[in-house]
Protein backbone atom coordinates (compact mmCIF):
# COMPACT_ATOMS: atom_id res chain seq x y z
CA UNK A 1 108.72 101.72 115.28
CA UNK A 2 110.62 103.15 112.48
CA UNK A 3 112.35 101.73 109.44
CA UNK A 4 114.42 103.96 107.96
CA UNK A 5 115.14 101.41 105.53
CA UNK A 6 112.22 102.42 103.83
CA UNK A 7 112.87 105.16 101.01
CA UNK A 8 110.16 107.38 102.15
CA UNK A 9 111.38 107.35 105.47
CA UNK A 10 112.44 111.19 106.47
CA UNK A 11 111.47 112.82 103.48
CA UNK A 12 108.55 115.34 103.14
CA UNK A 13 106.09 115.28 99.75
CA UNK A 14 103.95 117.71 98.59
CA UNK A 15 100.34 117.24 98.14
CA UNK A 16 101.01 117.51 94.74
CA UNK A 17 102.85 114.19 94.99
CA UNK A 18 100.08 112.52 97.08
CA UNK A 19 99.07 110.70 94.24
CA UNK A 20 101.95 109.71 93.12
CA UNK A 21 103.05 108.66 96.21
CA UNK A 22 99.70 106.71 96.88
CA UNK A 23 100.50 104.84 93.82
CA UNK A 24 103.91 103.60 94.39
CA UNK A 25 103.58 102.47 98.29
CA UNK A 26 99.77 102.00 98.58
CA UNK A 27 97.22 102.64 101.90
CA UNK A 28 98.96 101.19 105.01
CA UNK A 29 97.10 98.02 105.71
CA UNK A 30 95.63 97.48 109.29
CA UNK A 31 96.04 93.57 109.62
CA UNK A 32 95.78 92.09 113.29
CA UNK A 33 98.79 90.56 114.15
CA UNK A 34 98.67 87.19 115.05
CA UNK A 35 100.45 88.16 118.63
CA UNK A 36 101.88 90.94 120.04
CA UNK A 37 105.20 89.71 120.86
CA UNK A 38 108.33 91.81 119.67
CA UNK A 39 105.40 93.68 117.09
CA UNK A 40 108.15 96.30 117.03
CA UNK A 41 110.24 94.21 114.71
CA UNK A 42 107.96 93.44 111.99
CA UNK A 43 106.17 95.87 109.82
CA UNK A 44 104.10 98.20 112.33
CA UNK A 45 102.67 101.00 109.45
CA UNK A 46 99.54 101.76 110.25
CA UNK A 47 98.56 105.27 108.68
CA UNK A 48 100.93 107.86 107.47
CA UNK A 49 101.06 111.66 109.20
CA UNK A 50 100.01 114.69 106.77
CA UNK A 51 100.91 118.45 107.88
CA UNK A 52 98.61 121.14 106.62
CA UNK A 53 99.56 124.50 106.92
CA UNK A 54 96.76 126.04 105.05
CA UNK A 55 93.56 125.75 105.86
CA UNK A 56 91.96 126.32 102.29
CA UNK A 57 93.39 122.89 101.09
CA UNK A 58 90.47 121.19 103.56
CA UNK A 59 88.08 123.27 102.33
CA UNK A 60 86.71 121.28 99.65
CA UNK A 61 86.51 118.51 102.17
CA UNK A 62 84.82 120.24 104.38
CA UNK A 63 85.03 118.43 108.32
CA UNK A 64 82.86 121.19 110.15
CA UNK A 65 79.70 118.82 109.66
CA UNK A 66 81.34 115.85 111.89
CA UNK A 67 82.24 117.78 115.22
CA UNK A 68 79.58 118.02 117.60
């Protein structure tokens, strides 16, 4: 499920290019395919992965309210 055709393929940003990023390419959209035959071959993007490796970047978004 990968398409390194995609210029963002195998490239890391900064989260001060987030927005910039967001801009150019957009949310991944989460439409049903119609079936699930050979899904691999068509566009399969569903959410994009984000690394943090410090802890004080979430802090503003605080998460500790939603575990239980």
């Amino acid at each position: 499920m990968i398409n390194s055709k995609k210029s963002y393929y195998e490239k890391v940003y900064f989260i001060s290019e987030i927005h910039d990023f967001l801009s150019e390419y957009g949310m991944p959209e989460d439409k049903v395919p119609k079936t699930y035959e050979k899904y691999w071959k068509g566009d399969f993007e569903k959410y994009y992965e984000v690394q943090v490796w410090d802890n004080e970047i979430l802090r503003p978004y605080d998460f500790s309210h939603t575990r239980e």
